[in-house]
PDB file of N, CA and C in Angstrom:
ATOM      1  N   UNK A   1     -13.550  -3.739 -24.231  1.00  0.00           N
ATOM      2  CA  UNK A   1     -13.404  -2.560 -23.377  1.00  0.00           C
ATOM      3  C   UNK A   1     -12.996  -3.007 -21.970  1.00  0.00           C
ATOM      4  N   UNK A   2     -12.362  -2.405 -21.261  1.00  0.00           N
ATOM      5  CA  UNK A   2     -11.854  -2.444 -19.819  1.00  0.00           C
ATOM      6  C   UNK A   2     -12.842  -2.341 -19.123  1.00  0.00           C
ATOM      7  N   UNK A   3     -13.253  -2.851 -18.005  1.00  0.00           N
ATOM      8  CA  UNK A   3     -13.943  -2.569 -16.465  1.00  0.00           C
ATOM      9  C   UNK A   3     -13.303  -2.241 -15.851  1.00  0.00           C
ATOM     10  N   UNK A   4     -11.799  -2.425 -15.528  1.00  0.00           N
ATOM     11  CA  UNK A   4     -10.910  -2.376 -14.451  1.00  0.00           C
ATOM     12  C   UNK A   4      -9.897  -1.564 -14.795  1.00  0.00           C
ATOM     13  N   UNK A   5      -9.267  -0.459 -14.344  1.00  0.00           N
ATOM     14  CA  UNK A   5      -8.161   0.380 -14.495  1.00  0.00           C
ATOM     15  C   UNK A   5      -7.690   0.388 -13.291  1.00  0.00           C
ATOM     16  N   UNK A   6      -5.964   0.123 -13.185  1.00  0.00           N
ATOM     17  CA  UNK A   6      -5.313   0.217 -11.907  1.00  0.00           C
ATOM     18  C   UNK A   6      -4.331   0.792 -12.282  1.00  0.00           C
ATOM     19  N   UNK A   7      -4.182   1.891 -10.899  1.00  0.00           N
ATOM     20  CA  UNK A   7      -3.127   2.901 -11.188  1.00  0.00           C
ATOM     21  C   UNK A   7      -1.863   2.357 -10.194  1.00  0.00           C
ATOM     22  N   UNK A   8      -0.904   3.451 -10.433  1.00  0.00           N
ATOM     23  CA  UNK A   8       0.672   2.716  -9.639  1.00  0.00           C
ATOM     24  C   UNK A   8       0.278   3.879  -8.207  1.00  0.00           C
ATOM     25  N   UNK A   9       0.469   4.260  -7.204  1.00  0.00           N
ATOM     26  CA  UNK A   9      -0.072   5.408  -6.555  1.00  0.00           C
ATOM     27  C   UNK A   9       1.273   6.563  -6.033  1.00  0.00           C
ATOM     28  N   UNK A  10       2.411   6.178  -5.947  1.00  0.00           N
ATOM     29  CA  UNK A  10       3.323   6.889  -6.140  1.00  0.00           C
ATOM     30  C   UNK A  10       4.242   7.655  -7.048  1.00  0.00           C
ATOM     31  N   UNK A  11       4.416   9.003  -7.224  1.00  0.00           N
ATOM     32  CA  UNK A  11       4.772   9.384  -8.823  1.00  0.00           C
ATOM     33  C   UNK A  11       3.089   9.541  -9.743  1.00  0.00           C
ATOM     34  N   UNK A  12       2.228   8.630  -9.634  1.00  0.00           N
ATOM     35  CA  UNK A  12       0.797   8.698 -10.731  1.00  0.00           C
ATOM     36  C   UNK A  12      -0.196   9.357 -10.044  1.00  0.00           C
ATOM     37  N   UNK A  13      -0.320   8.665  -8.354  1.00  0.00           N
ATOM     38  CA  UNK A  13      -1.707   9.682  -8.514  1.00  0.00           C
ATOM     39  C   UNK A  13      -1.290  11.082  -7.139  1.00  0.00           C
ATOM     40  N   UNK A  14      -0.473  10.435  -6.345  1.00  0.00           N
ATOM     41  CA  UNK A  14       0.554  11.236  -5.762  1.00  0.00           C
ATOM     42  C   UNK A  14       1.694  11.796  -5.913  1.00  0.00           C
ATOM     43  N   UNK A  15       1.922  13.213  -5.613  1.00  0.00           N
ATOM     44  CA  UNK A  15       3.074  13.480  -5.654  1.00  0.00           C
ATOM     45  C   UNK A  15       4.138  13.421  -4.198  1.00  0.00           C
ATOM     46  N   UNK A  16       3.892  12.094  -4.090  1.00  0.00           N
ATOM     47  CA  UNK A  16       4.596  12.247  -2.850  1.00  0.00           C
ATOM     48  C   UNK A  16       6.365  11.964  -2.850  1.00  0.00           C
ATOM     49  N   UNK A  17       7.448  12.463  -4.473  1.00  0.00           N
ATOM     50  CA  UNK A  17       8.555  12.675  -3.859  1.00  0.00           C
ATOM     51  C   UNK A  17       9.501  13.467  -2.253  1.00  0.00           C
ATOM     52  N   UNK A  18       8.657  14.839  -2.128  1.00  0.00           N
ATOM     53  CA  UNK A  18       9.129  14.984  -0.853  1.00  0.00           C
ATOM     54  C   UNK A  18       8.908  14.905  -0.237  1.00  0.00           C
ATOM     55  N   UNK A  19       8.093  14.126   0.329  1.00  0.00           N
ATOM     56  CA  UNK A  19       7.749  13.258   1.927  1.00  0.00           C
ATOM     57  C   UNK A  19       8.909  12.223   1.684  1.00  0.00           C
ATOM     58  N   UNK A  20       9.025  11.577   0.699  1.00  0.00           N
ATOM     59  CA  UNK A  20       9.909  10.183   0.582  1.00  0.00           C
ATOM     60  C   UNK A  20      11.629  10.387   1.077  1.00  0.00           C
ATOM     61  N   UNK A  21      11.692  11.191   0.289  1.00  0.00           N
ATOM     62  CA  UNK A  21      12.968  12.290   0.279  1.00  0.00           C
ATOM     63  C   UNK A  21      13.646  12.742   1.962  1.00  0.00           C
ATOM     64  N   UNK A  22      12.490  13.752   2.282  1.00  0.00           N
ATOM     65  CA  UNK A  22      12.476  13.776   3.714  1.00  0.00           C
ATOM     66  C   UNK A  22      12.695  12.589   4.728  1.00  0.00           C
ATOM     67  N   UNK A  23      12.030  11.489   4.938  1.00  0.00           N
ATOM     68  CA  UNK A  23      10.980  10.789   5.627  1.00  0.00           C
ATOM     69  C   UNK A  23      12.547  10.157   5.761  1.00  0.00           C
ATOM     70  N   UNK A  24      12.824   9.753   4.168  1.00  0.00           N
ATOM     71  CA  UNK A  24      14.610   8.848   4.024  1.00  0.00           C
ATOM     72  C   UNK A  24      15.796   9.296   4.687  1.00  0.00           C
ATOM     73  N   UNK A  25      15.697  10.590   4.540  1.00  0.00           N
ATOM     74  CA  UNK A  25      16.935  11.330   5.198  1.00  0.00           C
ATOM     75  C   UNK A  25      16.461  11.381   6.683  1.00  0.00           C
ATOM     76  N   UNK A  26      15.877  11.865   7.271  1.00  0.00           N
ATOM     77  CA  UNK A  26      15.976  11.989   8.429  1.00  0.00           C
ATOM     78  C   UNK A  26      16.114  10.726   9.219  1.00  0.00           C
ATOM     79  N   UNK A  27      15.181   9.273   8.692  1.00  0.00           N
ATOM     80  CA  UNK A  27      16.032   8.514   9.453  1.00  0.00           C
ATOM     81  C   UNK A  27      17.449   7.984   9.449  1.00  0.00           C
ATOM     82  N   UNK A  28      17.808   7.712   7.775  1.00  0.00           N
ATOM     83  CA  UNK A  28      19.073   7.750   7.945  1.00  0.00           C
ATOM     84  C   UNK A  28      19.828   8.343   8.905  1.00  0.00           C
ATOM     85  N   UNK A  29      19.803   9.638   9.385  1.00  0.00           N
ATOM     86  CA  UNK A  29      20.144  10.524  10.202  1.00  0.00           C
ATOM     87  C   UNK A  29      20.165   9.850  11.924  1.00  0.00           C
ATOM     88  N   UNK A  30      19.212   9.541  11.989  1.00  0.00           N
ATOM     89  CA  UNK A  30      18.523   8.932  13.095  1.00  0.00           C
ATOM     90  C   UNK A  30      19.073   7.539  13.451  1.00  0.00           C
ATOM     91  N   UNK A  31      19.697   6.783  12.259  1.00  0.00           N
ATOM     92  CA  UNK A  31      20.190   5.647  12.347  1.00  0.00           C
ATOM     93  C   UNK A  31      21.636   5.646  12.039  1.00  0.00           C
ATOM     94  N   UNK A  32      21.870   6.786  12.178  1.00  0.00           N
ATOM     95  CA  UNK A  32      23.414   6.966  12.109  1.00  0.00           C
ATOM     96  C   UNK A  32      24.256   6.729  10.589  1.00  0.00           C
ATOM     97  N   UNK A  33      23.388   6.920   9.792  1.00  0.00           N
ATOM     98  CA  UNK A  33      24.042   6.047   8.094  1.00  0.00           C
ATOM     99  C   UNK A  33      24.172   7.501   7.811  1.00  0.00           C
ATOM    100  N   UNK A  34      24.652   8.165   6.603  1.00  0.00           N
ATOM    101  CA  UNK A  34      25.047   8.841   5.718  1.00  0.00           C
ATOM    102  C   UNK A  34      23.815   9.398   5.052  1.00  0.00           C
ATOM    103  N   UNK A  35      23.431  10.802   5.395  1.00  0.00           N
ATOM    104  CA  UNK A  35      22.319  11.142   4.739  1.00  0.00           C
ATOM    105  C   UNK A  35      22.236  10.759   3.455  1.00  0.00           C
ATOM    106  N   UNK A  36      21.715  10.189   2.715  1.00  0.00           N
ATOM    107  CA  UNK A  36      21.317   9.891   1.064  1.00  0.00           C
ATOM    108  C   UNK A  36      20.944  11.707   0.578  1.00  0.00           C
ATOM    109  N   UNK A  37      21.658  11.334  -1.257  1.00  0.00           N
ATOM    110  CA  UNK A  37      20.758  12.868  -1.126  1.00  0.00           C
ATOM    111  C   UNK A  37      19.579  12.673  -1.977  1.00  0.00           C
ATOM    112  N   UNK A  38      19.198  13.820  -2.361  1.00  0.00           N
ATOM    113  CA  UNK A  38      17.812  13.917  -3.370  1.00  0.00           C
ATOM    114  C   UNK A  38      17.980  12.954  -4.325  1.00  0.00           C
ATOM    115  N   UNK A  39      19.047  12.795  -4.983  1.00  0.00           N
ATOM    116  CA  UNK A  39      19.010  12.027  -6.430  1.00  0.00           C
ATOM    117  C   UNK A  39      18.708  11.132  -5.831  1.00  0.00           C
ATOM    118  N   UNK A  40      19.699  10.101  -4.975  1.00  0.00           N
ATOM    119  CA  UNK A  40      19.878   8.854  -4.656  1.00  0.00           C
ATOM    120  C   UNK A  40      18.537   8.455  -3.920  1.00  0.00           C
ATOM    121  N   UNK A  41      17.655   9.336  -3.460  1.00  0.00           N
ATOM    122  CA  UNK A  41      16.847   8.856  -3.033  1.00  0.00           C
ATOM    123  C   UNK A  41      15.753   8.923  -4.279  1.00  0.00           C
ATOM    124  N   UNK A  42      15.418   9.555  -4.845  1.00  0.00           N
ATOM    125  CA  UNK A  42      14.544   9.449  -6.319  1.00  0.00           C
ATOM    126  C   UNK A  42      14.497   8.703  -7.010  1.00  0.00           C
ATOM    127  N   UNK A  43      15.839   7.884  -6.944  1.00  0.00           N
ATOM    128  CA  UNK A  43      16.201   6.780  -8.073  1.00  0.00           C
ATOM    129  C   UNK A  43      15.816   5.688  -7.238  1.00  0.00           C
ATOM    130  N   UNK A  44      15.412   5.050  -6.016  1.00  0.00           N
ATOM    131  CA  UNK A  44      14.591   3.820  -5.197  1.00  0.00           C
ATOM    132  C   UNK A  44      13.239   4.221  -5.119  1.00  0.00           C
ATOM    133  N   UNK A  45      12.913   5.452  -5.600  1.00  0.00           N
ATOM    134  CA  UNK A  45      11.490   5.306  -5.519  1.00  0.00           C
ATOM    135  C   UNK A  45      10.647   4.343  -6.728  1.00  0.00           C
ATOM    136  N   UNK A  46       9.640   3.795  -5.848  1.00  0.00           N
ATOM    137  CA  UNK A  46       8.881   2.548  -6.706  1.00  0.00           C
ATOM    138  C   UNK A  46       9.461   1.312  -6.266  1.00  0.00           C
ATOM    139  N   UNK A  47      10.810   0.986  -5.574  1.00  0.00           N
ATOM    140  CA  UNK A  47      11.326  -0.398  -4.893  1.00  0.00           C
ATOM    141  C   UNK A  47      10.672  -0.786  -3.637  1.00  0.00           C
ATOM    142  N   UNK A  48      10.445  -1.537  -3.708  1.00  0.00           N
ATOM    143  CA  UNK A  48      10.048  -2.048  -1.639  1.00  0.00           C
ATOM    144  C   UNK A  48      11.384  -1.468  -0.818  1.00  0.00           C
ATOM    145  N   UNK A  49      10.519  -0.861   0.451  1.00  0.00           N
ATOM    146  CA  UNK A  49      11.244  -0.374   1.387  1.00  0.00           C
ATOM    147  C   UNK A  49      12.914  -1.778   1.622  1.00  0.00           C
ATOM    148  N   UNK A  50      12.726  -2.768   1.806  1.00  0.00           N
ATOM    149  CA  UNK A  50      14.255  -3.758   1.895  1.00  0.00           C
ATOM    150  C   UNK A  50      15.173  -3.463   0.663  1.00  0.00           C
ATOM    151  N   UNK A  51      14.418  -3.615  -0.568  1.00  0.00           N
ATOM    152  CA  UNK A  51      15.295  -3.393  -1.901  1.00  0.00           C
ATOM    153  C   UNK A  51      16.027  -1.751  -2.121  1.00  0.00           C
ATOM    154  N   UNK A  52      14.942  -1.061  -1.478  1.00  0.00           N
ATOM    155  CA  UNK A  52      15.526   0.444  -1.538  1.00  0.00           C
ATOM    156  C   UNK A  52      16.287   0.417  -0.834  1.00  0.00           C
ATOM    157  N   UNK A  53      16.800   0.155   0.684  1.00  0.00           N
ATOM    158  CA  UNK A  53      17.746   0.196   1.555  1.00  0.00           C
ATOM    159  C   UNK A  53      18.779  -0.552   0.951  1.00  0.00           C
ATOM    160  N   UNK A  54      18.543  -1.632   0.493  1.00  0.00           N
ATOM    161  CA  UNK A  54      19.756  -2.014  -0.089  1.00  0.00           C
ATOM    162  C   UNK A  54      20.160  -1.643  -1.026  1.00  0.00           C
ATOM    163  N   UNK A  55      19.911  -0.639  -1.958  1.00  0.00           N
ATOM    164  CA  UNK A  55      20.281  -0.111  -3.078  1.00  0.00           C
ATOM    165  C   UNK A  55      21.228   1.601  -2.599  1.00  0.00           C
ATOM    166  N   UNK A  56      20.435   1.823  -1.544  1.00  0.00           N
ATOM    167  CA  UNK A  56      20.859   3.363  -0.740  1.00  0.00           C
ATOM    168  C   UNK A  56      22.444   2.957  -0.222  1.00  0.00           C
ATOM    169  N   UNK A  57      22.260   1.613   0.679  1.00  0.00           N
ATOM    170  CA  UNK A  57      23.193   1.574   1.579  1.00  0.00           C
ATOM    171  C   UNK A  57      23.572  -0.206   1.574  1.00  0.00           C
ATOM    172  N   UNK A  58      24.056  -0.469   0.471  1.00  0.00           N
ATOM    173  CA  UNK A  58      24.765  -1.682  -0.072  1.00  0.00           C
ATOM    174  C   UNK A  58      25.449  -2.459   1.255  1.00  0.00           C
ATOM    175  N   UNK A  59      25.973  -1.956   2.050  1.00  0.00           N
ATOM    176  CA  UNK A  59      26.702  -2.362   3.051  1.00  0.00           C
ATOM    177  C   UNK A  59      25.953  -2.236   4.678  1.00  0.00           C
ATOM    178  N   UNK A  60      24.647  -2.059   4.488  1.00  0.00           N
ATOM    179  CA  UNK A  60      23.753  -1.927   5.632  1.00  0.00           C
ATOM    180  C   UNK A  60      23.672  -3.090   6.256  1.00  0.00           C
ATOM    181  N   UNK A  61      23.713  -3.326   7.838  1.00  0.00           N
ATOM    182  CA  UNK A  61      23.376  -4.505   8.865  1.00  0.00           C
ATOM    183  C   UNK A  61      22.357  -4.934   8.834  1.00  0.00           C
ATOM    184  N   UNK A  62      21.901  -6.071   8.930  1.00  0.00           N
ATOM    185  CA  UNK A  62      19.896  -6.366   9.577  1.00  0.00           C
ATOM    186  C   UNK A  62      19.248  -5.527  10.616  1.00  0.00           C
ATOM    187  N   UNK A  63      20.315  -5.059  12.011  1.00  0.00           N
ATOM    188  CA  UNK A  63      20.175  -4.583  12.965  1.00  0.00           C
ATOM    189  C   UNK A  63      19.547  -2.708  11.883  1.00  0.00           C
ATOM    190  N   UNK A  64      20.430  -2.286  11.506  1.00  0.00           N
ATOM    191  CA  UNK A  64      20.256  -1.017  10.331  1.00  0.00           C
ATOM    192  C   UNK A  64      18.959  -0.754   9.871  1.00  0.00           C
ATOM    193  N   UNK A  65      18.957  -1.814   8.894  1.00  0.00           N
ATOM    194  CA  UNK A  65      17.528  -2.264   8.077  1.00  0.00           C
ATOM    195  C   UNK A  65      16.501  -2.241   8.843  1.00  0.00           C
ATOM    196  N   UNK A  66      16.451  -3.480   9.959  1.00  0.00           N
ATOM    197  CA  UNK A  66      15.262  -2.993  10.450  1.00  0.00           C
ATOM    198  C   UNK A  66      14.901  -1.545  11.263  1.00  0.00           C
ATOM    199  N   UNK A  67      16.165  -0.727  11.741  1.00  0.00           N
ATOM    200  CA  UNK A  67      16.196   0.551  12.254  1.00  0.00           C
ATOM    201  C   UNK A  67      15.263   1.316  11.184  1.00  0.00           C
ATOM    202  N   UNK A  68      15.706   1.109  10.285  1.00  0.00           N
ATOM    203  CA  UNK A  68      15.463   2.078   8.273  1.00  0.00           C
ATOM    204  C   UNK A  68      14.043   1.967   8.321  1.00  0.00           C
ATOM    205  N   UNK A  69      13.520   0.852   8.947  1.00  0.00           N
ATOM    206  CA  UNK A  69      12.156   0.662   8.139  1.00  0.00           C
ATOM    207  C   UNK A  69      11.204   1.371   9.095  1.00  0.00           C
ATOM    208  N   UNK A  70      11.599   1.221  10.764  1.00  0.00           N
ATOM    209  CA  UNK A  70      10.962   1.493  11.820  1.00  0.00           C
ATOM    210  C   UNK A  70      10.952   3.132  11.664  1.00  0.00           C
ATOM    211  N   UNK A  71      12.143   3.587  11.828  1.00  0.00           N
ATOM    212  CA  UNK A  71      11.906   5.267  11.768  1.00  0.00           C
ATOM    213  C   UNK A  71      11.575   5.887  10.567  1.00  0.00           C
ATOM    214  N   UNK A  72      11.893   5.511   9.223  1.00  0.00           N
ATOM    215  CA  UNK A  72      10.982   6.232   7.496  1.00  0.00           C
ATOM    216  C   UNK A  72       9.808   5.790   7.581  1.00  0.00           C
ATOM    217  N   UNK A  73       8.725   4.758   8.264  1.00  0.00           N
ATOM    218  CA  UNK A  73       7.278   4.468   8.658  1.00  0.00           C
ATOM    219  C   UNK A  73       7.458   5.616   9.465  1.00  0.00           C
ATOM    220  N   UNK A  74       7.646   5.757  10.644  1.00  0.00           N
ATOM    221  CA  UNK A  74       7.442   6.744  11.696  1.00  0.00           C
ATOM    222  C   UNK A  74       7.617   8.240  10.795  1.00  0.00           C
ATOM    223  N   UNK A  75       8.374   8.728  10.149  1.00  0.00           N
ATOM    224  CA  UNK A  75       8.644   9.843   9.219  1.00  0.00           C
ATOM    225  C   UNK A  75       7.543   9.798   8.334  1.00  0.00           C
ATOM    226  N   UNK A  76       7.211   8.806   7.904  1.00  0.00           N
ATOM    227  CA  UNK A  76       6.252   9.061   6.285  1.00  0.00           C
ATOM    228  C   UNK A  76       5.148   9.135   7.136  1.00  0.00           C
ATOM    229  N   UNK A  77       4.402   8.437   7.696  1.00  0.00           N
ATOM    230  CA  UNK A  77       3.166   7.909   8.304  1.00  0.00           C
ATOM    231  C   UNK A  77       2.994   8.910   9.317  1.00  0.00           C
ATOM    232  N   UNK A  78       3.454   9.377  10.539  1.00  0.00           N
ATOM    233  CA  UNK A  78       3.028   9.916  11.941  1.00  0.00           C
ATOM    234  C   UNK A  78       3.817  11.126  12.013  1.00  0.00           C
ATOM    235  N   UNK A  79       5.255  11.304  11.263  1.00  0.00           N
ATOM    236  CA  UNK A  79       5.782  12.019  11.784  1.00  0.00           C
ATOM    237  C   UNK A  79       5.719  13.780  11.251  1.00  0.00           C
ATOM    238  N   UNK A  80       4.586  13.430  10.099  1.00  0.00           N
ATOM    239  CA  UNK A  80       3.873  14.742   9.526  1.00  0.00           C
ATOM    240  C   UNK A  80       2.591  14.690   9.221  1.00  0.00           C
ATOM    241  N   UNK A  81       1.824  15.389   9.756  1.00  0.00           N
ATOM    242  CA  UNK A  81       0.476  14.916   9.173  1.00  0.00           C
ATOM    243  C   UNK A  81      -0.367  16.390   7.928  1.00  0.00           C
ATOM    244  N   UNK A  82       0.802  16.538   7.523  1.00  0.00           N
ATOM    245  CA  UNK A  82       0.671  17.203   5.815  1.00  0.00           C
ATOM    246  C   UNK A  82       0.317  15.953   5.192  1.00  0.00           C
ATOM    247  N   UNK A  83      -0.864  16.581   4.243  1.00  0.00           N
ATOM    248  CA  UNK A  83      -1.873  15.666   3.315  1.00  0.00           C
ATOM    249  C   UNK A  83      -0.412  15.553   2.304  1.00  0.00           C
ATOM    250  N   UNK A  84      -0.562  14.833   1.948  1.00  0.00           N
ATOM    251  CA  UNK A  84       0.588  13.968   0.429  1.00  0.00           C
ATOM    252  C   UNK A  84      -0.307  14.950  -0.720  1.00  0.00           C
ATOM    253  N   UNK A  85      -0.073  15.581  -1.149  1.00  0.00           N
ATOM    254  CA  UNK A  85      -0.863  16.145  -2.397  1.00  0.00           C
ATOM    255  C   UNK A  85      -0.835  15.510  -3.833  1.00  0.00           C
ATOM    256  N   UNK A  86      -2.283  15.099  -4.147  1.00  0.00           N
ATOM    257  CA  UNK A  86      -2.369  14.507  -5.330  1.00  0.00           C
ATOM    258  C   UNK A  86      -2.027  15.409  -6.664  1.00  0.00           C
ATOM    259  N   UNK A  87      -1.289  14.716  -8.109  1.00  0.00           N
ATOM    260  CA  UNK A  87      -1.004  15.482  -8.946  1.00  0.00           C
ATOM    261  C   UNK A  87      -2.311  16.624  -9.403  1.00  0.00           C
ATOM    262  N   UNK A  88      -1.945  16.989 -10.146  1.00  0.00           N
ATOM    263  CA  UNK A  88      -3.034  18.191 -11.129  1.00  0.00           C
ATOM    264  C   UNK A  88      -3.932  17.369 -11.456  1.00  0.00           C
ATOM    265  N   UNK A  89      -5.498  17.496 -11.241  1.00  0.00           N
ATOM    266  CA  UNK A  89      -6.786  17.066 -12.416  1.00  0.00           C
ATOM    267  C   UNK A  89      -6.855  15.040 -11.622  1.00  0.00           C
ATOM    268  N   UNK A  90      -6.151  14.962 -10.601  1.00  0.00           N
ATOM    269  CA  UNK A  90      -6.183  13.622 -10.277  1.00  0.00           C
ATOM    270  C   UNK A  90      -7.826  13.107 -10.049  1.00  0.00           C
ATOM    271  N   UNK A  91      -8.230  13.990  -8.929  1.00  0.00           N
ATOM    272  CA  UNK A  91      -9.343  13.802  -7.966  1.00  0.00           C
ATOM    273  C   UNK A  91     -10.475  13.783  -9.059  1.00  0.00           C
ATOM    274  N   UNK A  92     -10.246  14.828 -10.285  1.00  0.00           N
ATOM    275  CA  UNK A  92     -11.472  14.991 -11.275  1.00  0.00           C
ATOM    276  C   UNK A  92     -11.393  13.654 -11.927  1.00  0.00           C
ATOM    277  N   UNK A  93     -10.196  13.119 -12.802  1.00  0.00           N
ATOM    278  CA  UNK A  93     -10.184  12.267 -13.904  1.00  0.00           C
ATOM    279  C   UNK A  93     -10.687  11.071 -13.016  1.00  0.00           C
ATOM    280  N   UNK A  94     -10.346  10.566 -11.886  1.00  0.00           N
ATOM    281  CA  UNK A  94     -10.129   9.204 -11.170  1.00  0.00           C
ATOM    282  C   UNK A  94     -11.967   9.337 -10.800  1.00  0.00           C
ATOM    283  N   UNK A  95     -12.950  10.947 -10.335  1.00  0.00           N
ATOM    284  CA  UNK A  95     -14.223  10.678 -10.222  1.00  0.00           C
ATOM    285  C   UNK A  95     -15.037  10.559 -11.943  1.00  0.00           C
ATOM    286  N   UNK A  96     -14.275  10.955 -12.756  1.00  0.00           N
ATOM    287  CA  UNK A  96     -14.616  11.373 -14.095  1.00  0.00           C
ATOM    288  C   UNK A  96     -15.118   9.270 -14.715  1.00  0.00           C
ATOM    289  N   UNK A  97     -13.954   9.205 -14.162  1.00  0.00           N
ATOM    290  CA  UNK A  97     -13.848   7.748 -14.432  1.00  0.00           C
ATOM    291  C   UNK A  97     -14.291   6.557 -14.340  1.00  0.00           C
ATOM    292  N   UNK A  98     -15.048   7.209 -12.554  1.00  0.00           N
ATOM    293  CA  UNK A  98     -15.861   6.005 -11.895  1.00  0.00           C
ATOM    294  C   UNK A  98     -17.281   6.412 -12.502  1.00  0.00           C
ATOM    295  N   UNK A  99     -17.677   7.908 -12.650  1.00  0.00           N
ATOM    296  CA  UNK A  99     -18.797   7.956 -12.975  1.00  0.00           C
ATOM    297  C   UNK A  99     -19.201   7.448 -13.962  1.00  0.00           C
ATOM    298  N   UNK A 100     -17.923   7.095 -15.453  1.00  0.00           N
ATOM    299  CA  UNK A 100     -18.206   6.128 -16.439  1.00  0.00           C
ATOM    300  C   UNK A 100     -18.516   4.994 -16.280  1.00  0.00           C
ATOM    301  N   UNK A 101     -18.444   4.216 -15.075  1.00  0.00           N
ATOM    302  CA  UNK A 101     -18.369   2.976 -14.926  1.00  0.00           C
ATOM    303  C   UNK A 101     -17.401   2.194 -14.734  1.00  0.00           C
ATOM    304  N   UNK A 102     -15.956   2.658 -14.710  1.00  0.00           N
ATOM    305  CA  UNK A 102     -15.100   1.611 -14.510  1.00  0.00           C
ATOM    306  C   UNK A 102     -14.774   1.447 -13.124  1.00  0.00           C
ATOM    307  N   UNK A 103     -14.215   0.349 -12.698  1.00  0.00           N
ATOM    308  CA  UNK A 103     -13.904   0.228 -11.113  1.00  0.00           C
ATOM    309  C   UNK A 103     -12.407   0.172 -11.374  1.00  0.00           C
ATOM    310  N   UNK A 104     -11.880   1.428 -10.133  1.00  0.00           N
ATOM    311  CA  UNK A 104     -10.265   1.544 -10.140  1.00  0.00           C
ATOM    312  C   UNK A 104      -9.875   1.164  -8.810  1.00  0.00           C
ATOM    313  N   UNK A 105      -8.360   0.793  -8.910  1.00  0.00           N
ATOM    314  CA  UNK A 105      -7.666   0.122  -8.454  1.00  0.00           C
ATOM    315  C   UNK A 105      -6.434   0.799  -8.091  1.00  0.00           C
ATOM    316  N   UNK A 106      -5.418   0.210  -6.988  1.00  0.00           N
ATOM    317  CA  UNK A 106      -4.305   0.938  -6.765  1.00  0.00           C
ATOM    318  C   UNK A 106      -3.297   0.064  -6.680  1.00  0.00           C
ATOM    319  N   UNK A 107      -2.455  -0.235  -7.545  1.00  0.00           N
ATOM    320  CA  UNK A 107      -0.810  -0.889  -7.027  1.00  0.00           C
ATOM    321  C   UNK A 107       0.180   0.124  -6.688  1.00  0.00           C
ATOM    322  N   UNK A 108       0.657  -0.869  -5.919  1.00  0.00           N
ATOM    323  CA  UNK A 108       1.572  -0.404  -4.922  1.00  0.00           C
ATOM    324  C   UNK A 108       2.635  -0.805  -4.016  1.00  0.00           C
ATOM    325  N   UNK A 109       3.540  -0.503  -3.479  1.00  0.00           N
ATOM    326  CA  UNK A 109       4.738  -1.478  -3.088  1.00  0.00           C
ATOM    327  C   UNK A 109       4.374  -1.045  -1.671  1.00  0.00           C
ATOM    328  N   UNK A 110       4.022   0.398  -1.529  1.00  0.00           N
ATOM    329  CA  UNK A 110       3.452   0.453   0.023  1.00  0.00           C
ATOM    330  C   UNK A 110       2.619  -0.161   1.210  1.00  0.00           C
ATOM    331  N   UNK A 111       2.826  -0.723   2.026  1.00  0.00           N
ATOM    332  CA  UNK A 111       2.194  -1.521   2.892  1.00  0.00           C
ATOM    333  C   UNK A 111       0.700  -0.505   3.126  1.00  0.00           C
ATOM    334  N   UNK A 112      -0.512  -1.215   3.900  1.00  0.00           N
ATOM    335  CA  UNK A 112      -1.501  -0.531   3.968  1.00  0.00           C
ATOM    336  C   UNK A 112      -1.270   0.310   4.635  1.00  0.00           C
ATOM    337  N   UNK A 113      -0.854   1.136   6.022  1.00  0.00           N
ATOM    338  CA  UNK A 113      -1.259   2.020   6.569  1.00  0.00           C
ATOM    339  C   UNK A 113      -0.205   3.069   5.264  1.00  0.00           C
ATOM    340  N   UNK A 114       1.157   3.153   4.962  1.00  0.00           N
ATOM    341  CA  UNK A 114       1.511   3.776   4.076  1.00  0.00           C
ATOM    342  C   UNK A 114       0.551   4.322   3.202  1.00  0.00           C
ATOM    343  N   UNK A 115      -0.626   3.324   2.951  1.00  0.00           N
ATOM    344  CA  UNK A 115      -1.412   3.376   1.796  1.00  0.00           C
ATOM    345  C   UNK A 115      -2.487   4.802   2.332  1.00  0.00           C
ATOM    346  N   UNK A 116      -2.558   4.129   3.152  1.00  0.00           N
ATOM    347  CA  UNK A 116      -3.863   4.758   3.911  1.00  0.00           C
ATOM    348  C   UNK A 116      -3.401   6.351   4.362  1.00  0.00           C
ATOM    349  N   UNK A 117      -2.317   6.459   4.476  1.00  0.00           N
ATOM    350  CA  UNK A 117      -1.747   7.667   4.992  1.00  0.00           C
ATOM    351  C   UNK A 117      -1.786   8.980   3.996  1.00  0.00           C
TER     352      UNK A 117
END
């Protein structure tokens, strides 16, 4: 039997596509690149913030990149402070779970305050 269950936390225990969505476009915007749209941004979700930029914007600068990372932190993290809403039955199954005894866990590509946010 398991002790340990670890979940992925984006897409599984959050639904946080449109914060991501948002958070992406507007800096793009902000950094002068080509708004991405919905698809293109759906399809990097689950990559680390460097691998997603390079998948969005193949031809992006370092100077860019690090722009990308500074203002979608500032967008995801500070620049709304709407709760990320967890899927349906999350909060029950995940206390349902501990009260059985198992200790859960979170992976994740998000850095901590992301996490924490």
């Amino acid at each position: 039997m398991y002790s340990l269950l670890i979940f992925d936390w984006d897409g599984t225990i959050i639904d946080s596509t449109g914060r991501i969505i948002s958070s992406m476009q507007s800096a793009a915007l902000e950094v002068g690149l080509d708004k991405p749209s919905e698809d293109t941004v759906r399809e990097i979700i689950g990559l680390g913030l460097p691998e997603a930029l390079q998948a969005m914007f193949p031809v992006i600068t370092p100077r860019e990149s690090d722009l990308m990372r500074e203002r979608y932190a500032y967008h995801y993290i500070e620049g709304d402070s709407t709760p990320t809403a967890l899927f349906p039955y999350v909060r029950e199954t995940l206390e349902n779970l501990r009260a059985k005894g198992y200790r859960l866990a979170v992976a994740t590509g998000k850095n901590r305050r992301g996490l924490d946010r």
